[in-house]
Protein backbone atom coordinates (compact mmCIF):
# COMPACT_ATOMS: atom_id res chain seq x y z
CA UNK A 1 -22.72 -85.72 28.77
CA UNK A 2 -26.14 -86.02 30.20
CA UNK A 3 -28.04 -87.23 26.82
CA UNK A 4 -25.12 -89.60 26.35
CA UNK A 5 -26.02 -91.41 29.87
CA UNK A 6 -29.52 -90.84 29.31
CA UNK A 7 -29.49 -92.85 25.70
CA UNK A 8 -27.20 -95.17 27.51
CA UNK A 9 -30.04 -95.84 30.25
CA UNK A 10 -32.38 -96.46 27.67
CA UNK A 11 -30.95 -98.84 25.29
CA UNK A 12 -28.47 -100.93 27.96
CA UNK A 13 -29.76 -104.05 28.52
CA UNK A 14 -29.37 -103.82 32.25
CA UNK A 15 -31.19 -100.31 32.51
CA UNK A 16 -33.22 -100.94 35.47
CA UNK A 17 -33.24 -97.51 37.51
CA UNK A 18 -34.00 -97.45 40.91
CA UNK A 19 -34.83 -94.17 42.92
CA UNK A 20 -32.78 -93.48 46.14
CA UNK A 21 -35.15 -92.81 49.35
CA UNK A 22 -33.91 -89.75 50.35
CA UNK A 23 -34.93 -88.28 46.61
CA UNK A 24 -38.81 -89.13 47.10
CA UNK A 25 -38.46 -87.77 51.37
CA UNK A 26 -36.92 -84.56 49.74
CA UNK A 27 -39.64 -84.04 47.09
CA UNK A 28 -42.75 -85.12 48.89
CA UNK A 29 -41.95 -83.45 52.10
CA UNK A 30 -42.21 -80.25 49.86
CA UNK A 31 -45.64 -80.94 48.95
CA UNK A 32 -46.38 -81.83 52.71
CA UNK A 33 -44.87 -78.18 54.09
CA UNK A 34 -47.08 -76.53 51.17
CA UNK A 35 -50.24 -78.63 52.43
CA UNK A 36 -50.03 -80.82 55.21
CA UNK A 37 -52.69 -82.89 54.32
CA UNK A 38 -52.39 -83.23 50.47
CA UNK A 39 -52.01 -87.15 51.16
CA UNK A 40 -54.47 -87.32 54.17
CA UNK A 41 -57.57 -90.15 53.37
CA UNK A 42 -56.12 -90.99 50.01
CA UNK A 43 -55.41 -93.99 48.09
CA UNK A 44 -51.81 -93.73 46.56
CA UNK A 45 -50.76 -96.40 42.85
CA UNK A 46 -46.94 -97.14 42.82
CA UNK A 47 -47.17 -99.22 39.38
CA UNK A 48 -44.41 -99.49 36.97
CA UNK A 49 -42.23 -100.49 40.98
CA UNK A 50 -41.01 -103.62 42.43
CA UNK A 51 -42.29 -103.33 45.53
CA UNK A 52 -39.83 -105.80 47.62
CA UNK A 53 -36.60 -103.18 47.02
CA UNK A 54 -38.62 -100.19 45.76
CA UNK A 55 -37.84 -97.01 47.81
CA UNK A 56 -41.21 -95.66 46.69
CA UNK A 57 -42.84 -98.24 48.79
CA UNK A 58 -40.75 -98.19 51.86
CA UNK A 59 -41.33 -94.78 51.75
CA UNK A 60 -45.28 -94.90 51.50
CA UNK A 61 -45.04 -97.78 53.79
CA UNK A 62 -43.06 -96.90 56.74
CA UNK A 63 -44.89 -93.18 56.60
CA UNK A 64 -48.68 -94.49 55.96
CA UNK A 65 -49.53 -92.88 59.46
CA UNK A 66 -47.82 -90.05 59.59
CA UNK A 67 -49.32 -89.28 56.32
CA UNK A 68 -52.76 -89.84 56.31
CA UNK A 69 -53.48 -92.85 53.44
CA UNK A 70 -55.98 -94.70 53.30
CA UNK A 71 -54.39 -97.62 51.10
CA UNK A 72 -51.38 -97.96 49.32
CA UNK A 73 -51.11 -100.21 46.11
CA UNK A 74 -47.41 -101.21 44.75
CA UNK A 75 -47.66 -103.82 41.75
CA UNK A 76 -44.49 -104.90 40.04
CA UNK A 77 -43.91 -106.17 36.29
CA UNK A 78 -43.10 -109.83 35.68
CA UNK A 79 -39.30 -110.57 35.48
CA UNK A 80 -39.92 -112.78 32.06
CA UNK A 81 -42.11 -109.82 30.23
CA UNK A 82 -39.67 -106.67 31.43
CA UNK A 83 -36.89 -108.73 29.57
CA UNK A 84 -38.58 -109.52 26.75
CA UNK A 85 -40.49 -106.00 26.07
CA UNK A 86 -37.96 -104.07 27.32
CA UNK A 87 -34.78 -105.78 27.01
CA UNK A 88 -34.46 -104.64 31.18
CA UNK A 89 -33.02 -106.62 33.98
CA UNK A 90 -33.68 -106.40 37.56
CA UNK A 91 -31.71 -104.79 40.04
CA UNK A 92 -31.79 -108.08 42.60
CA UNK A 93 -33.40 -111.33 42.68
CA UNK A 94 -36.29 -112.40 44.80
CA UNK A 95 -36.12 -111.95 48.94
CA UNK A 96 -36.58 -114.56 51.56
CA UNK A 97 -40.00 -112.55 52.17
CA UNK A 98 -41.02 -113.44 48.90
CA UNK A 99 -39.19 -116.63 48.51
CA UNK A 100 -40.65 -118.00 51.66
CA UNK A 101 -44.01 -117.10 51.55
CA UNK A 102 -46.80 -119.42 51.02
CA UNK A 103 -47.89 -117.82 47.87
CA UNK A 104 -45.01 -118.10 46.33
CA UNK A 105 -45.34 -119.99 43.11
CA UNK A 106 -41.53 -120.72 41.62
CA UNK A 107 -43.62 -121.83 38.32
CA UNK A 108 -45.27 -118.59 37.65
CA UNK A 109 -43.22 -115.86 39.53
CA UNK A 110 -40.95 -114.79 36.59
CA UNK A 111 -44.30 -114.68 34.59
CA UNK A 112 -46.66 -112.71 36.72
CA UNK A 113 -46.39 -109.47 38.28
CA UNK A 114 -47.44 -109.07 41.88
CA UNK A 115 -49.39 -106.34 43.71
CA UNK A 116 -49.02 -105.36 47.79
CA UNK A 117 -51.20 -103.86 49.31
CA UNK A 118 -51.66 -101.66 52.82
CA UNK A 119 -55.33 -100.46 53.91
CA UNK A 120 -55.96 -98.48 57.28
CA UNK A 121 -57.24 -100.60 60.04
CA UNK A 122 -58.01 -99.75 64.16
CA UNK A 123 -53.95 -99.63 64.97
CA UNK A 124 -50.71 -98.56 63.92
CA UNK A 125 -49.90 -99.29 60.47
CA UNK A 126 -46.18 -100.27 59.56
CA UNK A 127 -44.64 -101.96 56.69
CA UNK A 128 -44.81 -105.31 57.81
CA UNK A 129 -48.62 -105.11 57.35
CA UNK A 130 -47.89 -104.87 53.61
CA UNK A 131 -49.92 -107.77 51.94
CA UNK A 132 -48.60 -109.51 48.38
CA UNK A 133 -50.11 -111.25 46.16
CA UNK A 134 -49.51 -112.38 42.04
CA UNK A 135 -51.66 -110.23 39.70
CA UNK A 136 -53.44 -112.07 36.85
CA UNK A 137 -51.17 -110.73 34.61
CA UNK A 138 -47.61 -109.08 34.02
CA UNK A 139 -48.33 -105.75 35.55
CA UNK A 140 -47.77 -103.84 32.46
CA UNK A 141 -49.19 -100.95 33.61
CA UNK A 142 -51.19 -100.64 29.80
CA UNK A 143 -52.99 -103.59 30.97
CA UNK A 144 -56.41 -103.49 32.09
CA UNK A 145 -55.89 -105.32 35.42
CA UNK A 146 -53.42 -102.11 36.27
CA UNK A 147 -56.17 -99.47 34.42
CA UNK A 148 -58.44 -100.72 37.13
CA UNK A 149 -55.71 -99.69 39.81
CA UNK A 150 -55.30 -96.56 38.32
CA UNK A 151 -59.05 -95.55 38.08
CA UNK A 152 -59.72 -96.65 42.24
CA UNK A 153 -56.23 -94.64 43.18
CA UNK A 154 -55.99 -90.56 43.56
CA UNK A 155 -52.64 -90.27 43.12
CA UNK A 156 -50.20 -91.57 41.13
CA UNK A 157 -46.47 -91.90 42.06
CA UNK A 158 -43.52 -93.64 40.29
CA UNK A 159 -40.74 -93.97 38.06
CA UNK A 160 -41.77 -95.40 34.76
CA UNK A 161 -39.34 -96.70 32.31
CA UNK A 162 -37.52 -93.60 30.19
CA UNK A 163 -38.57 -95.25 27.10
CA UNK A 164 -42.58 -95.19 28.03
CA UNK A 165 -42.87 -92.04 29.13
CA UNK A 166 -44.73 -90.42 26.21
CA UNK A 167 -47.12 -93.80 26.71
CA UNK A 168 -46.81 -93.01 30.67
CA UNK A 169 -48.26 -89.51 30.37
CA UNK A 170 -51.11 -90.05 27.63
CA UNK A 171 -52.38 -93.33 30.54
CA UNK A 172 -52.30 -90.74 33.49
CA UNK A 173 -54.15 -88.20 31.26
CA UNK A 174 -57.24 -91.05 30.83
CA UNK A 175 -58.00 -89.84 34.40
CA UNK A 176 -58.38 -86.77 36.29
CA UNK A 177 -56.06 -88.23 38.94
CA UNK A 178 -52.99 -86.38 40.65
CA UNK A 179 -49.37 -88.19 39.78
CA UNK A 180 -45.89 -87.34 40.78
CA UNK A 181 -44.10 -89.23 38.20
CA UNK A 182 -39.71 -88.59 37.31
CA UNK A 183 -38.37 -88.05 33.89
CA UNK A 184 -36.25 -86.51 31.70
CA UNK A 185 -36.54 -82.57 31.07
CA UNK A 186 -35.90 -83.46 27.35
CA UNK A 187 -39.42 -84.85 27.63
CA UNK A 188 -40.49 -81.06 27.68
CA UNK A 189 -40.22 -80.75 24.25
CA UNK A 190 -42.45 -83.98 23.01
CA UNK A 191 -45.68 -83.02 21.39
CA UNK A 192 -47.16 -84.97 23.75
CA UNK A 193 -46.00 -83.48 26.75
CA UNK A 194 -45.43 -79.91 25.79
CA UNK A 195 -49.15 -78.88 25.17
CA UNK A 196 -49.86 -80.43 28.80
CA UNK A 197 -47.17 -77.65 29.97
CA UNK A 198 -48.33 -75.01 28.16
CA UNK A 199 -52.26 -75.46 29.30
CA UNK A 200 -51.34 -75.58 33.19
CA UNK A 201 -52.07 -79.10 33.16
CA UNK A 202 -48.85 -80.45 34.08
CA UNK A 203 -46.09 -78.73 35.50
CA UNK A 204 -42.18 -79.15 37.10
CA UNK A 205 -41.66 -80.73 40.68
CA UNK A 206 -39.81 -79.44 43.13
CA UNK A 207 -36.35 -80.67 42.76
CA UNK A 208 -34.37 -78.80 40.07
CA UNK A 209 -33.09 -80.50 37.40
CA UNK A 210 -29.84 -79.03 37.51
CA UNK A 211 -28.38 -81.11 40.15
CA UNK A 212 -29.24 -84.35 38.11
CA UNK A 213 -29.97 -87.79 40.50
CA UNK A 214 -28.48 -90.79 41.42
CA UNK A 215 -30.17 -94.39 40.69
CA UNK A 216 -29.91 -97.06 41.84
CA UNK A 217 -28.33 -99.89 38.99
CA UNK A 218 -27.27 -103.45 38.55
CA UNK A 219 -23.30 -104.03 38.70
CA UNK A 220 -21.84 -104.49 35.26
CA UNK A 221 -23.81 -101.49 35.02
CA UNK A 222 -22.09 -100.35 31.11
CA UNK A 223 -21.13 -96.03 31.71
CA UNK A 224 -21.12 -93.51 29.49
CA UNK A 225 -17.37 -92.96 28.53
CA UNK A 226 -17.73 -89.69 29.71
CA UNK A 227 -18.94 -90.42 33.47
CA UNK A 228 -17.07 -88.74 35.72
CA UNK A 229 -19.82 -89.37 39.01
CA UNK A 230 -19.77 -91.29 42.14
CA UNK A 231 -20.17 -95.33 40.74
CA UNK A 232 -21.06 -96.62 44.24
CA UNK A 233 -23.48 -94.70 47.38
CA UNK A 234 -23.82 -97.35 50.27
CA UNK A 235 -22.25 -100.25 48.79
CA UNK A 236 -24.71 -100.34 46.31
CA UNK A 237 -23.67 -99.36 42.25
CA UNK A 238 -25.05 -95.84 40.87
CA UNK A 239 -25.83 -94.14 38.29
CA UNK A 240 -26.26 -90.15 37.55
CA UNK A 241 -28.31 -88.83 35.38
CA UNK A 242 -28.41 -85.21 34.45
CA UNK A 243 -31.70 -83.20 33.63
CA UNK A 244 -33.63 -85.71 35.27
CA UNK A 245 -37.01 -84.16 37.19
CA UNK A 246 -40.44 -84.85 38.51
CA UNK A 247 -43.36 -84.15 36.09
CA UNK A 248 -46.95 -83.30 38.28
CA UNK A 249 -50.07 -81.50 38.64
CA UNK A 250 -49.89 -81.63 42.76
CA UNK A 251 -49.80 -77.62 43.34
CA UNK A 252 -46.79 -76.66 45.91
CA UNK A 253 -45.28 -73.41 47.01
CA UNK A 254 -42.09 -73.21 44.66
CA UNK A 255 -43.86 -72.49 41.67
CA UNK A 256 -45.78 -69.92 42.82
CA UNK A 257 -42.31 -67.97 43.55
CA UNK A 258 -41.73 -64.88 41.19
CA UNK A 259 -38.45 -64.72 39.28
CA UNK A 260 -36.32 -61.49 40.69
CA UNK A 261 -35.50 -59.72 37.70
CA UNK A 262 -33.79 -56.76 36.54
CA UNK A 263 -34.54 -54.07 33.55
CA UNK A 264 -33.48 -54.81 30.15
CA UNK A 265 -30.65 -51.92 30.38
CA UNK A 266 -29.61 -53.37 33.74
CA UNK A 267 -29.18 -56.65 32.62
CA UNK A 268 -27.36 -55.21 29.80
CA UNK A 269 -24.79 -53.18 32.24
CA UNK A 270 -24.87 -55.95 34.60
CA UNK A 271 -25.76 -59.34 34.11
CA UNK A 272 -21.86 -60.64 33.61
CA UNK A 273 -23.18 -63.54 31.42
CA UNK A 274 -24.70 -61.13 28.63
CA UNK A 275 -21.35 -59.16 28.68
CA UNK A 276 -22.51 -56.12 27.68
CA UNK A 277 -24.80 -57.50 24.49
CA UNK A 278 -27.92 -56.42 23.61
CA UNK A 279 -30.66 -58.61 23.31
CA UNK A 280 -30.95 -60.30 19.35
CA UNK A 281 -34.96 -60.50 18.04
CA UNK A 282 -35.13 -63.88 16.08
CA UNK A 283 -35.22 -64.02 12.40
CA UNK A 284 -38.06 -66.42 12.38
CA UNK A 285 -40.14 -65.90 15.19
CA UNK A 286 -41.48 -62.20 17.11
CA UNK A 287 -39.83 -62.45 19.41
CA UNK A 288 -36.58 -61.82 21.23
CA UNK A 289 -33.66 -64.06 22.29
CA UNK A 290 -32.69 -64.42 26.34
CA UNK A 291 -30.11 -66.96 26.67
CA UNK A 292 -30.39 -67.54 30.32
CA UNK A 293 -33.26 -67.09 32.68
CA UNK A 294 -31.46 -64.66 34.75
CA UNK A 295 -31.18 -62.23 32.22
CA UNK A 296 -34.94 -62.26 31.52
CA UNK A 297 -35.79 -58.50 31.74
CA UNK A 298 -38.83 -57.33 33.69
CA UNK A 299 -39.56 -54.44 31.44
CA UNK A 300 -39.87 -56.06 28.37
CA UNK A 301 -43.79 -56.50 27.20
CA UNK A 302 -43.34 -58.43 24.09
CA UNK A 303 -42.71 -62.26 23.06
CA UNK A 304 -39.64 -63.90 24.69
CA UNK A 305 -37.43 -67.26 24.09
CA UNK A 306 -36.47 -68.65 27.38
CA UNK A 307 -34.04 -72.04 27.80
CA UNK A 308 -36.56 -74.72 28.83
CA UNK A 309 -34.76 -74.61 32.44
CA UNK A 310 -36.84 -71.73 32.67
CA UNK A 311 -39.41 -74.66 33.76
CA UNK A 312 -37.99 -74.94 36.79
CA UNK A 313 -38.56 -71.11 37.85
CA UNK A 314 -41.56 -70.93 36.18
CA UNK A 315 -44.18 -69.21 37.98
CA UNK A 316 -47.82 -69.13 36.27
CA UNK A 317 -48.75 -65.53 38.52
CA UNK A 318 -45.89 -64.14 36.59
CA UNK A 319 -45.44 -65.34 33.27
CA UNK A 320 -47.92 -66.50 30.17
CA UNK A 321 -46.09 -69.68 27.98
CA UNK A 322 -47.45 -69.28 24.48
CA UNK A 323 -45.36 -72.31 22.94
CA UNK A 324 -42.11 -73.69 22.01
CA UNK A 325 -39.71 -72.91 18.87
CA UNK A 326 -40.40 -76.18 17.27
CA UNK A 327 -41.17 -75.05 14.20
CA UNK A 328 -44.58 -76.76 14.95
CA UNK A 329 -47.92 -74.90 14.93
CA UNK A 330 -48.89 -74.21 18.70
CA UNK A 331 -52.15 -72.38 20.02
CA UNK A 332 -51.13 -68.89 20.30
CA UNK A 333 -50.41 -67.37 16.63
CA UNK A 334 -47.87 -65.37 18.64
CA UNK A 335 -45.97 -68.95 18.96
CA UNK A 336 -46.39 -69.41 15.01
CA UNK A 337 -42.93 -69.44 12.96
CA UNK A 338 -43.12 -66.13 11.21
CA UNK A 339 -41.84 -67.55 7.73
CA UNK A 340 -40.43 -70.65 7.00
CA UNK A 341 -37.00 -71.17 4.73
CA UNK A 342 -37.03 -72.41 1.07
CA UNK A 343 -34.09 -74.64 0.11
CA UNK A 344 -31.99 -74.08 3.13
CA UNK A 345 -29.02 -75.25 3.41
CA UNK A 346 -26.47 -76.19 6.45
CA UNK A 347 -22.91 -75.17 6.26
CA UNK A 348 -20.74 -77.39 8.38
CA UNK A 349 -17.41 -76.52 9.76
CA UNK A 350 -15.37 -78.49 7.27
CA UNK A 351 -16.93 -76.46 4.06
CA UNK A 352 -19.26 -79.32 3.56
CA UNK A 353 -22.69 -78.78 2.63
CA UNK A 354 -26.55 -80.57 3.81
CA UNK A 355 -29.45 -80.17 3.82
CA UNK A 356 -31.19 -76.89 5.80
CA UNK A 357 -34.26 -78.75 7.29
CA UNK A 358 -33.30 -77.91 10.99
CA UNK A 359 -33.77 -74.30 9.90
CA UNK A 360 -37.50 -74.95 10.30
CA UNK A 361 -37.15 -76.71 13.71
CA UNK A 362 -35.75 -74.16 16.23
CA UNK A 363 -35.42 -70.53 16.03
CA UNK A 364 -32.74 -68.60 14.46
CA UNK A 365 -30.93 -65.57 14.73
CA UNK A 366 -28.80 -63.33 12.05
CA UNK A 367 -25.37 -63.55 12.35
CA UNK A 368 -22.44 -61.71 10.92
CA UNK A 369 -19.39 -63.69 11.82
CA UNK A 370 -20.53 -67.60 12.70
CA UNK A 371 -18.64 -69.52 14.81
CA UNK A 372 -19.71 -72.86 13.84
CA UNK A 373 -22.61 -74.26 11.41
CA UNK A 374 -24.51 -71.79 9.80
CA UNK A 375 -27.40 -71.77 7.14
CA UNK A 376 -28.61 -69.96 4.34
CA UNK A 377 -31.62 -69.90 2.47
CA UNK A 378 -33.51 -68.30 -0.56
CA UNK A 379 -35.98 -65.91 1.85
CA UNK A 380 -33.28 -64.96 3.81
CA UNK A 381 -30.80 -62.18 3.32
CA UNK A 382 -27.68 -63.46 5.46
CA UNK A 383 -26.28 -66.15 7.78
CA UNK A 384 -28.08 -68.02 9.89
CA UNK A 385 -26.98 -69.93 13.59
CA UNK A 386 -29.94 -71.96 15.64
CA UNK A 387 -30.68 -72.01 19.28
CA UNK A 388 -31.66 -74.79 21.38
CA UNK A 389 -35.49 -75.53 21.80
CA UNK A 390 -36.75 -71.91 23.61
CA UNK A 391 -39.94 -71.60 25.36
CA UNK A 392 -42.01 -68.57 24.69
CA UNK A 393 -43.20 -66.90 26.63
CA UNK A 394 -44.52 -62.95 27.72
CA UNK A 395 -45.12 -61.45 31.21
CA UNK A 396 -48.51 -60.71 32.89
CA UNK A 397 -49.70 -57.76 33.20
C-alpha cells in the first residue's frame, strides 16, 4: 500500500508535496534538545521550497531568534519549468504578498524562480523581514545560481522532489555541508545512497518511518485505490505516505540509543513473533536470517540480515553494517554473495515457469515446503524462497 502511493506521488501530474509544520517542529526540536545550539550563527538553504506557503520557511522564519541563524535563504522553482521537467503542479497560486509587490513581474514570474532572504540585524527578527526577489534563473537547484547558495549555506534543509533524490544526494555530497533532507526509506537500498549509510556518512532522522506522514496536496489530488487515510487536516487536502523519513548527517541523541536485546535461546522461547523457530543461515550469503529487529540476538558474534527498518534503531556504538543483500559487490568480503546461481529458475504459484535472475538479487534461504514462488537452480540442491533487501550487519565487540 505504501509503494503504491509512493509511485502514485511520483508519476501524478499534480504531485506537489508539501510538509506539514508540526513535522519539521517535531524533528528539529530533537536536534535542538541533543545540542542547543546546533543552528546558533549559521546560514540555513531551503531550495527545492516555495517559500510563500512553504512550512520550512515559516518555520525558519518565525524561529530565526530563538534559534540562533545568521541568514536564512528559501528559493523556489519557476511554475513554467516544474511543469515542464517534472510534469508537477503547484499546491496554490501566487499571494497578495507576492502579487502586490513592486517586484512583481506578471511577464516573467511563471518563468523565474525567486529567492527570500532573512539576515540578522540590531533587533528582533520576524518573518515579515523576509526579503524576495526573482533569481536569474528557474531555481533548479542543479543550476549554478543555486550551487552558489549551496556552497555559502551550512546546512541544508528541504523536501526535494521523490523523483530527484538520487540527483539530490550526489549535489549535497559536492560539499561538506550538514542537510536534513525527507525521503523515502526505499531510497536505502540505491547504490547511491546505500554506501553513504554504510560509511557513517549519512544516517536516519529522528522520526520513524513507521508512522508514515501527511503532505500537504492539490485537490483533485488522484489516491491510491487502496488509501484508507485522513483526505483532509485543516481544511486543506492530504496525502499519507508510508516509509517516508529524514535522511542527515546532523548527529542527535536517538541514534546513539542501544537496541535492548535478548539471547538467541531467549528469543527463541520468547520472542512471540519467531514462534518458537530457530534462526535459518542463508543459502547464499554467511550469514544468518532475523526477520525482525526485535529478535536480533545479543549473543550472536557472526554476520546478520536485519529488515532495513533496522535503520531506524540503528546505533553505530553497537552495531558494524557491512552491506546489503543486493547481490552487488560491497566493501566488506563478509557482505560478498557466497555463490551465485546458474540457470535459475522462478516457480510461480500457477505452475508457470521464468526466469531465476532475482535469485542473484536478495538473499535466500532453503526451504522444504514453499508457500509461494520458489526457485531452483543447477548449484543448488533444493528449493529456494527470497527475502526482502536485509542489511548486514555484526555486533561490536
Amino acid at each position: 500500500m505504501g509503494s503504491e502511493n509512493f509511485h502514485n506521488a511520483k508519476t501524478a501530474k499534480n504531485d506537489e508535496f508539501y510538509t506539514q509544520y508540526p513535522d519539521i517542529q517535531k524533528e528539529i526540536n530533537a536536534y535542538l534538545e541533543y545540542d542547543p545550539n546546533v543552528f546558533k550563527d549559521k546560514t540555513i538553504l531551503l531550495p527545492c521550497d516555495d517559500p510563500e506557503w512553504s512550512n520550512f520557511t515559516k518555520f525558519f522564519a518565525q524561529n530565526f531568534d530563538n534559534l540562533g541563524l545568521k541568514k536564512l535563504i528559501s528559493t523556489s522553482y519557476a511554475r513554467a519549468s516544474k511543469l515542464k521537467k517534472y510534469g508537477q503542479m503547484d499546491l496554490f497560486e501566487d499571494t497578495d504578498y507576492i502579487t502586490k509587490d513592486p517586484n512583481y513581474q506578471s511577464n516573467i514570474d511563471s518563468e523565474k524562480g525567486k529567492i527570500f532572504t532573512l539576515t540578522r540585524k540590531n533587533k528582533k527578527v520576524d518573518i515579515n523581514d523576509l526579503k524576495w526577489e526573482y533569481l536569474n534563473g528557474d531555481g533548479d537547484f542543479r543550476s549554478d545560481e543555486i550551487k552558489r547558495l549551496r556552497d555559502e549555506a551550512d546546512y541544508i534543509i528541504t523536501n526535494p522532489p521523490f523523483s530527484l533524490f538520487r540527483d539530490f544526494i550526489s549535489w549535497l555530497f559536492e560539499t561538506d555541508k550538514k542537510f536534513l533532507v525527507i525521503g523515502n526509506m526505499n531510497a536505502i537500498t540505491y547504490k547511491e545512497i546505500f554506501p553513504l549509510i554504510k560509511e557513517n556518512k549519512l544516517w536516519l532522522g529522528v522520526s520513524s518511518f513507521n508512522q508514515g506522514m501527511y503532505f500537504f496536496v492539490p485537490k483533485g489530488f488522484k489516491y491510491a485505490s487502496t488509501y484508507k487515510f485522513e483526505r483532509e487536516i485543516n481544511g486543506q487536502s492530504v496525502n499519507r505516505v508510508a516509509g517516508v523519513c529524514w535522511f542527515t548527517n546532523v548527529d542527535h541523541g536517538r541514534r546513539h540509543q542501544p537496541l535492548q536485546l535478548m539471547t538467541m535461546a531467549d528469543n527463541i522461547k520468547f520472542n512471540k513473533k519467531l514462534k518458537g523457530q530457530s534462526y535459518k543461515k542463508y543459502d547464499n550469503y554467511d550469514a544468518i536470517e532475523v526477520p525482525y529487529n526485535d529478535a536480533i540476538p545479543n549473543d550472536y558474534d557472526g554476520v546478520m540480515g536485519v529488515p532495513i527498518t533496522f535503520l531506524d534503531k540503528y546505533c553505530p556504538e553497537q552495531f558494524e553494517i557491512l552491506g546489503i543483500t543486493s547481490g552487488r559487490e560491497e566493501f566488506d568480503p563478509l557482505a560478498y554473495p557466497s555463490k551465485k546461481y546458474e540457470n535459475a529458475i522462478q516457480h510461480n504459484k500457477d505452475g508457470s515457469t521464468t526466469s531465476g535472475s532475482k535469485a542473484n538479487t536478495r538473499a535466500t534461504i532453503l526451504v522444504d515446503n514453499p508457500q509461494g514462488i520458489y526457485y531452483t537452480a543447477d548449484n543448488c540442491n533444493g528449493k529456494l524462497e527470497i527475502v526482502y533487501a536485509r542489511i548486514l550487519i555484526r555486533k561490536i565487540k
